[in-house]
C-alpha atoms as a PDB file:
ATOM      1  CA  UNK A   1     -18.922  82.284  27.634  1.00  0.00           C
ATOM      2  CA  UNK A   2     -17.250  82.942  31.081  1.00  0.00           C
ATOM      3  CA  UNK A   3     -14.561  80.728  32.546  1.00  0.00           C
ATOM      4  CA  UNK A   4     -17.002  78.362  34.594  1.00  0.00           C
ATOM      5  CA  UNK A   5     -17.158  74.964  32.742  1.00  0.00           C
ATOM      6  CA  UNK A   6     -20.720  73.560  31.139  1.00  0.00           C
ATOM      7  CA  UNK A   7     -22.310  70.729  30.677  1.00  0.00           C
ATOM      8  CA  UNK A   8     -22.331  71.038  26.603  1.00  0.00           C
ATOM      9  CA  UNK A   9     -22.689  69.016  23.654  1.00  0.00           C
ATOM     10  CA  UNK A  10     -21.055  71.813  21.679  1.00  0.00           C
ATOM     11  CA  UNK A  11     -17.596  72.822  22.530  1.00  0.00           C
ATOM     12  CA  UNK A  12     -16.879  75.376  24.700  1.00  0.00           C
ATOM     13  CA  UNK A  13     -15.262  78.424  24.471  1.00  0.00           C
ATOM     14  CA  UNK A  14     -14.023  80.581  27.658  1.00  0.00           C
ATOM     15  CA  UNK A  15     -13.153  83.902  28.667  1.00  0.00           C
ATOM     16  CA  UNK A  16      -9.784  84.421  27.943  1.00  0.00           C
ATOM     17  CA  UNK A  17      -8.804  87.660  29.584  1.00  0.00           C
ATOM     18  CA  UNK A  18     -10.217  86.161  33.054  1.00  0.00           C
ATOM     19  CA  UNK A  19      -7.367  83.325  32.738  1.00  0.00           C
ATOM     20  CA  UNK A  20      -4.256  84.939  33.148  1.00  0.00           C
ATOM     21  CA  UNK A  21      -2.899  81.524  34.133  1.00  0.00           C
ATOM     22  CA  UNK A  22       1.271  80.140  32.911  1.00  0.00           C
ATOM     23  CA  UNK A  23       1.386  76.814  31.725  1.00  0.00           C
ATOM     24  CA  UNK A  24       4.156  74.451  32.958  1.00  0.00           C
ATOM     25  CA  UNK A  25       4.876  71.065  32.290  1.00  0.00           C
ATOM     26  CA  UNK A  26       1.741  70.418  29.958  1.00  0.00           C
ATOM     27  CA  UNK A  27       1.045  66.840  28.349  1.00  0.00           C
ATOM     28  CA  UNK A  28       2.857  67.241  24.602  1.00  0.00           C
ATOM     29  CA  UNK A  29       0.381  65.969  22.112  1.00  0.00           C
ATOM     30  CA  UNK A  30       0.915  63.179  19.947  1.00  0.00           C
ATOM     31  CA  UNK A  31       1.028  63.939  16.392  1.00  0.00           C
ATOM     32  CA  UNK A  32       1.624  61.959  13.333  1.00  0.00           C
ATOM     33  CA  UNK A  33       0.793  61.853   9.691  1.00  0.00           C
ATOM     34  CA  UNK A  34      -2.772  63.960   8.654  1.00  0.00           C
ATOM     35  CA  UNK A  35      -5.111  62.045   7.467  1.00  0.00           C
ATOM     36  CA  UNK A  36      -8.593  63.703   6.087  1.00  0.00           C
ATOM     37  CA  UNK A  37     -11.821  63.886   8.184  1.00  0.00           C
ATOM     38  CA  UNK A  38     -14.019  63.511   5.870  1.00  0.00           C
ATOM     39  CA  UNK A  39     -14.019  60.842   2.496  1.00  0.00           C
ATOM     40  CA  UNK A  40     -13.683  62.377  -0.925  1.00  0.00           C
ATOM     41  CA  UNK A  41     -17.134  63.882  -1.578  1.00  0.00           C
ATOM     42  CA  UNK A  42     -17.097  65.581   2.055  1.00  0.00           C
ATOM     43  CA  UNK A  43     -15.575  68.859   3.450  1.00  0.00           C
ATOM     44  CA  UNK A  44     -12.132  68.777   4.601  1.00  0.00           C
ATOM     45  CA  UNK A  45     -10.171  69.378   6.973  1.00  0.00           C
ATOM     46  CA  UNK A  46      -6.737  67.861   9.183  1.00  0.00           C
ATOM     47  CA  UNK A  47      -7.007  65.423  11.893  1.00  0.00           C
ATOM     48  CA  UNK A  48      -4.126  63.867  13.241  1.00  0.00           C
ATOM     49  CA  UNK A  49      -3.255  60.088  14.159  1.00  0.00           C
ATOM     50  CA  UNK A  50      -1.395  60.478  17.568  1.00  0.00           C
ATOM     51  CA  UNK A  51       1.732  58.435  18.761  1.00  0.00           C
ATOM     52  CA  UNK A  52       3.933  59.200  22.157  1.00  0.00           C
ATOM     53  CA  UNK A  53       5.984  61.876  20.854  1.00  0.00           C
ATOM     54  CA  UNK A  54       5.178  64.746  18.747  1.00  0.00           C
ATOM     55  CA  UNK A  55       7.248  67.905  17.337  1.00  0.00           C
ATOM     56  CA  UNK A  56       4.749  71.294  16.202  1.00  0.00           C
ATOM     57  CA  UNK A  57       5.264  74.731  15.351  1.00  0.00           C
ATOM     58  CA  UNK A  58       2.401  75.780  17.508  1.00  0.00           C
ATOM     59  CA  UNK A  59       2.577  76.519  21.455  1.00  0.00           C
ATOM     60  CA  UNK A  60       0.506  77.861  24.247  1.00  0.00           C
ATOM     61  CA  UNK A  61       1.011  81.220  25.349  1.00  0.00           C
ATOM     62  CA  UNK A  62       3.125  79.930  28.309  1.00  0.00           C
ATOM     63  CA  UNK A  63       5.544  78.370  25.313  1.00  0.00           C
ATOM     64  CA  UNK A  64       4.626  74.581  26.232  1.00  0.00           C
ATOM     65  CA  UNK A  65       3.894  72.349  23.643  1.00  0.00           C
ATOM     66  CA  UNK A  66      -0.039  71.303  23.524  1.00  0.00           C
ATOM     67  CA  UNK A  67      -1.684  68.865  25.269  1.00  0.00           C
ATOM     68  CA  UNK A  68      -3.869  68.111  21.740  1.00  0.00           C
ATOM     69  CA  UNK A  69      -2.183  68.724  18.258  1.00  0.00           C
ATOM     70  CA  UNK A  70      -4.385  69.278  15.417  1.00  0.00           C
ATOM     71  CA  UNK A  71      -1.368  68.063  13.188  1.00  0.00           C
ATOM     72  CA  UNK A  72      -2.132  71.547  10.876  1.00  0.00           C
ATOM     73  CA  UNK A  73       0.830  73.429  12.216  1.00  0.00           C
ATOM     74  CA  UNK A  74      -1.773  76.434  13.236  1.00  0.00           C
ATOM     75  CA  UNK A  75      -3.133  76.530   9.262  1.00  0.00           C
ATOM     76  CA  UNK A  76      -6.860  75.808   9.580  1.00  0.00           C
ATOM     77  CA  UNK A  77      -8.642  76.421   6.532  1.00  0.00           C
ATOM     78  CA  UNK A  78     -11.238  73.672   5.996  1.00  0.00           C
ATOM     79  CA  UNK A  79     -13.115  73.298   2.304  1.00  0.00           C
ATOM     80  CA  UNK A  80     -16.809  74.123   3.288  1.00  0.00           C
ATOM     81  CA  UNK A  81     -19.188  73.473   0.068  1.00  0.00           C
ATOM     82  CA  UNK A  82     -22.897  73.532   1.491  1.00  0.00           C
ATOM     83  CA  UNK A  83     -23.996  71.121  -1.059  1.00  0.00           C
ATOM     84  CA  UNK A  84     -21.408  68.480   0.743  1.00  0.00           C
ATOM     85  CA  UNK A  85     -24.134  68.413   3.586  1.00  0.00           C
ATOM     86  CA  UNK A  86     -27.131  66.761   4.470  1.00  0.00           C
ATOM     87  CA  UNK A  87     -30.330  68.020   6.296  1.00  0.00           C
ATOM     88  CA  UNK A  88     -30.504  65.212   9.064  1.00  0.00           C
ATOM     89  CA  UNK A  89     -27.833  65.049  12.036  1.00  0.00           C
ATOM     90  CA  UNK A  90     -28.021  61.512  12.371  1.00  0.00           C
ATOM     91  CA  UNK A  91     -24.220  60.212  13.153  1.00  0.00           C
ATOM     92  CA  UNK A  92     -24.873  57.465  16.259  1.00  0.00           C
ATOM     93  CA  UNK A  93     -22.278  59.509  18.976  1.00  0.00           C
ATOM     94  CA  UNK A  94     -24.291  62.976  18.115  1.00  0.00           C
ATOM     95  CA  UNK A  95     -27.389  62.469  16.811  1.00  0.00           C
ATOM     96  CA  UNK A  96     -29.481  65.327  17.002  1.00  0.00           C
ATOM     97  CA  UNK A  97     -33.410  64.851  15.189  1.00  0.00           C
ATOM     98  CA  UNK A  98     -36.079  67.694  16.281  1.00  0.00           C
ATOM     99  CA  UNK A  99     -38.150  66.908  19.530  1.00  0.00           C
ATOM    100  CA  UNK A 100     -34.805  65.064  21.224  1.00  0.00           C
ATOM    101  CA  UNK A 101     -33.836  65.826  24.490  1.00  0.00           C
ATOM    102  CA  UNK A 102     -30.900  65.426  27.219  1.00  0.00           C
ATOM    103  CA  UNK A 103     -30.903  66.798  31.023  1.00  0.00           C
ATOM    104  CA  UNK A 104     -27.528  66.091  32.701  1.00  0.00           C
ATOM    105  CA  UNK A 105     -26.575  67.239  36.409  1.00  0.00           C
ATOM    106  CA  UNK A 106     -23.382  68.031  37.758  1.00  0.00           C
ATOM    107  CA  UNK A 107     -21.018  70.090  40.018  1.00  0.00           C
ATOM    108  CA  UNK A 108     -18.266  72.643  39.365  1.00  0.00           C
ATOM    109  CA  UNK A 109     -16.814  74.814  41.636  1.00  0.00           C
ATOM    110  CA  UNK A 110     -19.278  72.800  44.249  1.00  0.00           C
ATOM    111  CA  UNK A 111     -22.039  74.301  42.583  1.00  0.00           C
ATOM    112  CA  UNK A 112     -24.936  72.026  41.554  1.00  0.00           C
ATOM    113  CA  UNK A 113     -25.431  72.743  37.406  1.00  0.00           C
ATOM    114  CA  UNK A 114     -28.204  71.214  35.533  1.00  0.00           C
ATOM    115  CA  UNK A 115     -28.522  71.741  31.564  1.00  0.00           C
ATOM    116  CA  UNK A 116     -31.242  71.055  29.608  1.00  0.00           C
ATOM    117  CA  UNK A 117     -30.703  69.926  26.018  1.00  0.00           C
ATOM    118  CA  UNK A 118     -33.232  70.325  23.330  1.00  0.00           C
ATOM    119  CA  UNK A 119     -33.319  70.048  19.178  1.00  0.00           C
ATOM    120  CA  UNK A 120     -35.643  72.599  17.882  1.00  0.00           C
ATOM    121  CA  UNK A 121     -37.968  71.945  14.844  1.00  0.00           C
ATOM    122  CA  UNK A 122     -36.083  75.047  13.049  1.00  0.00           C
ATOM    123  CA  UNK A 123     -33.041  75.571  11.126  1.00  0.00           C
ATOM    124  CA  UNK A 124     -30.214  78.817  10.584  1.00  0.00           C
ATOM    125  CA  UNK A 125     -28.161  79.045   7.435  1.00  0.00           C
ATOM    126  CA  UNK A 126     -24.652  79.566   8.190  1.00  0.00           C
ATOM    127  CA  UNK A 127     -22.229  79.748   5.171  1.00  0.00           C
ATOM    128  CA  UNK A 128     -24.849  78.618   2.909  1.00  0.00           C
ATOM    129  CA  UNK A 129     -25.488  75.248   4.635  1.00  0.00           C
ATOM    130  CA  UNK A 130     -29.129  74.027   6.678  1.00  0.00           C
ATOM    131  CA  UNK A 131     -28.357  74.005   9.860  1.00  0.00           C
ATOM    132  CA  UNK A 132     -30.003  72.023  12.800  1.00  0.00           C
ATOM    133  CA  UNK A 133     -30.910  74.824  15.844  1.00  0.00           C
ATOM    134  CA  UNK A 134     -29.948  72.887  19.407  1.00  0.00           C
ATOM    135  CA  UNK A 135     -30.674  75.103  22.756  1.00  0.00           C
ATOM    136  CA  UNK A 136     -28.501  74.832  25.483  1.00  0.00           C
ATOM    137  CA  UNK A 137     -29.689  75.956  28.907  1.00  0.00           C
ATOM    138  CA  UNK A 138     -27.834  76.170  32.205  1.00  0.00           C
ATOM    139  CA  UNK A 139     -29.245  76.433  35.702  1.00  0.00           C
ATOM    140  CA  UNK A 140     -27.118  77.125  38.436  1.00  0.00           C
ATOM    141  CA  UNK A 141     -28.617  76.034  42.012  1.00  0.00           C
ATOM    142  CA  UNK A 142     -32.226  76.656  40.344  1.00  0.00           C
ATOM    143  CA  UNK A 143     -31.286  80.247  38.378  1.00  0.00           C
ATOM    144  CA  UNK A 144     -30.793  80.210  34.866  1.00  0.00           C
ATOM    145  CA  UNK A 145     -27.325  81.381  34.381  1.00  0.00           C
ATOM    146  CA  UNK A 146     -26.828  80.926  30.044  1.00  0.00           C
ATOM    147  CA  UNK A 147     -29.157  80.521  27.468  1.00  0.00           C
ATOM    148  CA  UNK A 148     -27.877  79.086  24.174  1.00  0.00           C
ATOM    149  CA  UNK A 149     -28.621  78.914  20.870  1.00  0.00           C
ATOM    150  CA  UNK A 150     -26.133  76.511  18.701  1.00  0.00           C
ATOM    151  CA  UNK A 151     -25.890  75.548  15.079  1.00  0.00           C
ATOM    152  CA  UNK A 152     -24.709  72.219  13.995  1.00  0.00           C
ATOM    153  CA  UNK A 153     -24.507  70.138  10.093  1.00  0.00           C
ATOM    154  CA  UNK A 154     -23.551  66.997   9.109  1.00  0.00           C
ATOM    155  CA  UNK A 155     -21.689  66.420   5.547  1.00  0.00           C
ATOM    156  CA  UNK A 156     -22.480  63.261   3.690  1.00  0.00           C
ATOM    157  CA  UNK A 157     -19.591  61.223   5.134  1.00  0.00           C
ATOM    158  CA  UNK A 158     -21.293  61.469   8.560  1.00  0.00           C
ATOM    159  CA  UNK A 159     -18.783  64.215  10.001  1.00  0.00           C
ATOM    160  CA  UNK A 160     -20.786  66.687  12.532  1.00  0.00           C
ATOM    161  CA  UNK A 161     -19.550  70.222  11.980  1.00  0.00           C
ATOM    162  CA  UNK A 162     -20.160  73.164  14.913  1.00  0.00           C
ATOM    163  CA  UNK A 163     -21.143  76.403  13.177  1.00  0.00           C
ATOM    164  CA  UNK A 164     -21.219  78.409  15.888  1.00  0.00           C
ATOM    165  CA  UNK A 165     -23.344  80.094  18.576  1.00  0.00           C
ATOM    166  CA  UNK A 166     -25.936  82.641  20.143  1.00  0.00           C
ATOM    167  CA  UNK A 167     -25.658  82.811  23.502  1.00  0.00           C
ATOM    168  CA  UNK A 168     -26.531  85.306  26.242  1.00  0.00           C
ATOM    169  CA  UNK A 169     -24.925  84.615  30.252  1.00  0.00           C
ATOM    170  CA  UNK A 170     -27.731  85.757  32.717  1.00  0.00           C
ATOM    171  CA  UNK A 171     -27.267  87.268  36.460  1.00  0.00           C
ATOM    172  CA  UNK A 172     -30.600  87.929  38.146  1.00  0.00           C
ATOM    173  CA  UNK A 173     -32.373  86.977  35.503  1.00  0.00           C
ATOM    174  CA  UNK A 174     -30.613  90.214  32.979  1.00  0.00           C
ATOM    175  CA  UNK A 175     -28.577  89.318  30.845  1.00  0.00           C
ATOM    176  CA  UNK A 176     -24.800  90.659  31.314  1.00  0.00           C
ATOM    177  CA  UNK A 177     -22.834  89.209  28.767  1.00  0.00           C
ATOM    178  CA  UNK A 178     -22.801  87.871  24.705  1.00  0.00           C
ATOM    179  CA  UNK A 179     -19.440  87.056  24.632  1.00  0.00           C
ATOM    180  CA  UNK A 180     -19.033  83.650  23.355  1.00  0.00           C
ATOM    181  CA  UNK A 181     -21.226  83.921  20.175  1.00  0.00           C
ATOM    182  CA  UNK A 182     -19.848  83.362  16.804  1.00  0.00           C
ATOM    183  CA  UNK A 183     -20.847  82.278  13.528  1.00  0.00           C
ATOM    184  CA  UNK A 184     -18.517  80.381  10.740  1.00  0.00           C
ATOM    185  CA  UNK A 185     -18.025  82.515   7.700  1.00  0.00           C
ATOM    186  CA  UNK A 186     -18.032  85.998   9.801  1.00  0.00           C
ATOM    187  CA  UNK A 187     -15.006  88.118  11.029  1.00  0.00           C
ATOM    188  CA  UNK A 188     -12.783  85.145  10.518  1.00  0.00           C
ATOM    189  CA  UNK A 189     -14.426  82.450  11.914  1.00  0.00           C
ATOM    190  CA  UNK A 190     -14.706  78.358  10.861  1.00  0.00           C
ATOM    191  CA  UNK A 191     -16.418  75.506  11.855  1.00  0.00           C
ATOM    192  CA  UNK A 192     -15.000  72.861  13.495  1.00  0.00           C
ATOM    193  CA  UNK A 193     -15.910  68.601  13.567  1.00  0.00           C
ATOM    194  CA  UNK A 194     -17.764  67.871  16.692  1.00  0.00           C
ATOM    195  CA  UNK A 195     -17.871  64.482  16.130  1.00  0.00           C
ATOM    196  CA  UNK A 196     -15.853  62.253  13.424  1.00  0.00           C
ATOM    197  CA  UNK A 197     -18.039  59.974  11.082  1.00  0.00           C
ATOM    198  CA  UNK A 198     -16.504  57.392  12.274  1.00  0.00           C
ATOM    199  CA  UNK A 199     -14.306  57.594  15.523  1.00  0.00           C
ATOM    200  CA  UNK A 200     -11.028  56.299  16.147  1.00  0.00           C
ATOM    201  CA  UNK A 201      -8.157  56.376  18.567  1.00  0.00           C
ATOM    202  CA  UNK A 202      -5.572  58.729  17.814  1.00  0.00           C
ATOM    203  CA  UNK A 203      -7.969  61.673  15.733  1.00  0.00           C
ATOM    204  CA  UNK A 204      -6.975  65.312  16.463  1.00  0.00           C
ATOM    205  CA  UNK A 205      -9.410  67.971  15.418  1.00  0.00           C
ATOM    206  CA  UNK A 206     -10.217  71.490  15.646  1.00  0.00           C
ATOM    207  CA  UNK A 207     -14.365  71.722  16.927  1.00  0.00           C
ATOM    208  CA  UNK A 208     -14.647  75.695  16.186  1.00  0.00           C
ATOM    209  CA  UNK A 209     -12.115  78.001  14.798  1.00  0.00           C
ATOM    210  CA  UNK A 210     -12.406  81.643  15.883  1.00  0.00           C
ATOM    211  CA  UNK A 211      -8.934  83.067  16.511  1.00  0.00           C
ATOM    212  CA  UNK A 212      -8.295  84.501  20.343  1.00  0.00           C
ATOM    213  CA  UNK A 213     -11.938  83.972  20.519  1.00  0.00           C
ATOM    214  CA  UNK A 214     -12.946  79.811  20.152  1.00  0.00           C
ATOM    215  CA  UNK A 215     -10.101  77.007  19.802  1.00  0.00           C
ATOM    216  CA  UNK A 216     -11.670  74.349  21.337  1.00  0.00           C
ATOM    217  CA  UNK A 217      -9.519  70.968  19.975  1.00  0.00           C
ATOM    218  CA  UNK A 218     -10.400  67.741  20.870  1.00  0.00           C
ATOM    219  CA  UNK A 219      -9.078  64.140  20.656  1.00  0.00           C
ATOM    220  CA  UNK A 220     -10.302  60.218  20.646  1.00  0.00           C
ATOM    221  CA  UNK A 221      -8.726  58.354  23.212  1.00  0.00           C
ATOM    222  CA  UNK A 222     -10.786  55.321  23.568  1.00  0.00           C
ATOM    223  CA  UNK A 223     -13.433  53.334  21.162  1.00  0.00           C
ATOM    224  CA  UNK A 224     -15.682  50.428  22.348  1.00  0.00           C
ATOM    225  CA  UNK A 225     -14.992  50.888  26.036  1.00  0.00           C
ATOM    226  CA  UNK A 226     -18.129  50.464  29.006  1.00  0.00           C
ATOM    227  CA  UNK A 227     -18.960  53.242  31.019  1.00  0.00           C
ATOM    228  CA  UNK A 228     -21.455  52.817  34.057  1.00  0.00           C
ATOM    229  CA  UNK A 229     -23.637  56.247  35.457  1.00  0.00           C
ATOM    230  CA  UNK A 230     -26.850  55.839  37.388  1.00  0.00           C
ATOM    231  CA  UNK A 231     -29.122  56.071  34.138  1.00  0.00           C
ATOM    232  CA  UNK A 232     -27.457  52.947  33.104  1.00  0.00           C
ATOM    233  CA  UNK A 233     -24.886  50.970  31.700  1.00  0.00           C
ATOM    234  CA  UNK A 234     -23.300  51.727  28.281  1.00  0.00           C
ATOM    235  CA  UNK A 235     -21.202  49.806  25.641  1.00  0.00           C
ATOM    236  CA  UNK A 236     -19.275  50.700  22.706  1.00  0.00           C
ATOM    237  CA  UNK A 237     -18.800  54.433  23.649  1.00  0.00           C
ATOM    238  CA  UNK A 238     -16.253  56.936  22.453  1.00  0.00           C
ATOM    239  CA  UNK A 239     -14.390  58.833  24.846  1.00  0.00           C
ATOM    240  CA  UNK A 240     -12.254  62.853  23.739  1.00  0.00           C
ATOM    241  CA  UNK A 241     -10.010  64.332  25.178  1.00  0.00           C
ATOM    242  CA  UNK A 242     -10.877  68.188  25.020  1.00  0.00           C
ATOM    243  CA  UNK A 243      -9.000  70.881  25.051  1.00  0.00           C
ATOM    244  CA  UNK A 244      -8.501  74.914  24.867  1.00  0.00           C
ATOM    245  CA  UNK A 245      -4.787  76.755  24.466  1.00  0.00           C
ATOM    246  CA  UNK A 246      -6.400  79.799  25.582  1.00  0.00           C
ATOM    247  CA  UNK A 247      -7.664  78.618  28.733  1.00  0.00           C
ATOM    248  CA  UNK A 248      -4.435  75.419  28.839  1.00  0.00           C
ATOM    249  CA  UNK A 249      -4.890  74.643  32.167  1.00  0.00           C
ATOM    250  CA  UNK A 250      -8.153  72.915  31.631  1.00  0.00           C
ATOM    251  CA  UNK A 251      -8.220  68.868  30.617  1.00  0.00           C
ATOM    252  CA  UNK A 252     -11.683  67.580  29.860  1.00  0.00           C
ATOM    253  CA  UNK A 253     -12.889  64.367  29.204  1.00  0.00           C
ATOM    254  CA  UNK A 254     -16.717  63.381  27.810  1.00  0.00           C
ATOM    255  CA  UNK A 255     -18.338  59.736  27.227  1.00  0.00           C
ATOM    256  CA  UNK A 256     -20.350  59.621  23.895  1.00  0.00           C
ATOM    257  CA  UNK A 257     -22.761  56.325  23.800  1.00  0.00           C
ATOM    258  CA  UNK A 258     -24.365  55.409  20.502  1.00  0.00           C
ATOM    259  CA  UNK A 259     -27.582  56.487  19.964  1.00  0.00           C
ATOM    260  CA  UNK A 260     -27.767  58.934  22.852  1.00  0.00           C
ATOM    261  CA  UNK A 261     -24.859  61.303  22.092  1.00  0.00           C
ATOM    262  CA  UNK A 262     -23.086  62.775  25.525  1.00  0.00           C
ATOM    263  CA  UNK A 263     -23.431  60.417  28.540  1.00  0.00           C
ATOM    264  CA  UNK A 264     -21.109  61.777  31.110  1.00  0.00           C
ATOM    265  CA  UNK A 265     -18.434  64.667  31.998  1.00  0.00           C
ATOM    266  CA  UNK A 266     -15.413  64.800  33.666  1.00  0.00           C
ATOM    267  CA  UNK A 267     -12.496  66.906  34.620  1.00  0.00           C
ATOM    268  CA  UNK A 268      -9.173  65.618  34.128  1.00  0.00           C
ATOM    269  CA  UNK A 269      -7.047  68.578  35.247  1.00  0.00           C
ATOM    270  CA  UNK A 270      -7.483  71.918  35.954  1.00  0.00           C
ATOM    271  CA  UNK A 271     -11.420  71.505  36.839  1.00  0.00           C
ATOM    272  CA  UNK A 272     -13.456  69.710  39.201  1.00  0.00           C
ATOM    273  CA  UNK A 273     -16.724  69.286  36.908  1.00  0.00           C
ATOM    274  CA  UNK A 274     -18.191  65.973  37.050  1.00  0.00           C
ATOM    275  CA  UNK A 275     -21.469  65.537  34.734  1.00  0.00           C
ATOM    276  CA  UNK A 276     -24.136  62.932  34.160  1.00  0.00           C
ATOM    277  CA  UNK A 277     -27.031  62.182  31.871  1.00  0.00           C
ATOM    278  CA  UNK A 278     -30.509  61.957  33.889  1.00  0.00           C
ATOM    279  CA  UNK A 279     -33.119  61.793  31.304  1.00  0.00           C
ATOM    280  CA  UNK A 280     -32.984  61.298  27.684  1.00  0.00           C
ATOM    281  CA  UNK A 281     -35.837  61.336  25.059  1.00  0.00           C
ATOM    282  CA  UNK A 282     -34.834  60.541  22.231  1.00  0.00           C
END
């Protein structure tokens, strides 16, 4: 995908040439000891427990230290046994069962976005594992601008893992650009946790691995916090942190409520996107 910002439940990867930007002064990350993602009879992979202060081997291209520290010291190389996972995506903070559907509005760049959010009654095998189609579509004052196609699993702990992506930008209704789509377990590539099984302050985590390409990292800054939009009023949600050292300049911050999955959008630096939910089906 191109540099502007979506409304997605997936990650988000960016174009990376189109950046050109230096980093100074960026948050440093807060790293501490690794703990597992997942219990013993699920995939695994690093997160990290964050404190105030962190030392790692791995920088941004402008040489800062990262705003979000995996805590693997740039050594990503999750254990991915399809028989680990289930068929059903049913974690509360992302569920995602066939027929389900989100429509959020928002601005970036002060241009009115709208995405549309539906889990399809088919499924893609990706590394050997079942998993659940979700398309993503983006409207940008009333023309479609992206049409996606993502793939998403969850192991038996309850961990959601992002396998990657189809998806075509549009311009006039013709498509002029693919770049963006990748698919764990080809040229390189890994999935990522999109949502832990069960959140907690301080996790670190890569969402999508695919070097130069997709490095989206995330973190948990809040559990069990309230958070008001005009569809209503929400308890108990999880709020990440999310970001991308190829595109460093850009702080994100989403609301996850159970039940419903992605409430609400905001930029924290580096973008002006603010997103809401408007309807859900669930």
């Amino acid at each position: 995908m191109g540099e502007r910002t979506l409304a997605r439940m997936k990650p988000r990867a960016r174009n990376v040439a189109a950046v050109g930007l230096t980093v100074v002064g960026l948050l440093a990350a807060c790293g501490g000891d690794d703990t597992s993602a997942t219990g013993s009879g699920g995939p695994t992979t690093q997160t990290t427990e964050t404190t105030e202060t962190t030392e790692t081997t791995e920088t941004t291209e402008g040489g800062a230290a990262p705003v979000i520290d995996p805590g693997d010291g740039g050594n990503y190389d999750p254990t991915i046994d399809p028989a680990d996972f289930v068929d059903t995506v049913d974690n509360p903070y992302l569920p995602f069962a066939p027929g389900m559907r989100w429509s959020y509005e928002g601005t970036s760049d002060g241009v009115t976005e709208v995405t549309e959010i539906v889990v399809l009654d088919e499924r893609r095998e990706v590394m050997g594992i079942s998993a659940t189609v979700v398309r993503d579509t983006v409207a940008a004052d009333g023309e479609v601008v992206e049409d996606t196609y993502d793939w998403y699993a969850q192991d038996a702990d309850g961990n959601v893992w992002y396998l990657g992506e189809d998806t075509k930008e549009y311009e006039g209704g013709e498509v002029t650009s693919t770049e963006g789509s990748w698919e764990a377990g080809v040229d390189g590539a890994l999935p990522g946790i999109v949502m832990q099984a069960q959140p907690q302050a301080g996790q670190a985590y890569r969402q999508e691995y695919y070097p130069g390409q997709a490095e989206d990292l995330a973190e948990v800054t809040e559990v069990g916090v309230a958070k008001s939009i005009a569809l209503g009023d929400y308890t108990d949600v999880v709020v990440t942190r999310e970001w991308n050292p190829l595109d460093p300049e850009v702080i994100e911050d989403k609301y996850f409520a159970p039940g419903v999955g992605l409430i609400a959008e905001q930029g924290i630096r580096g973008s002006d996107e603010v997103i809401e939910l408007q309807v859900f089906s669930g």
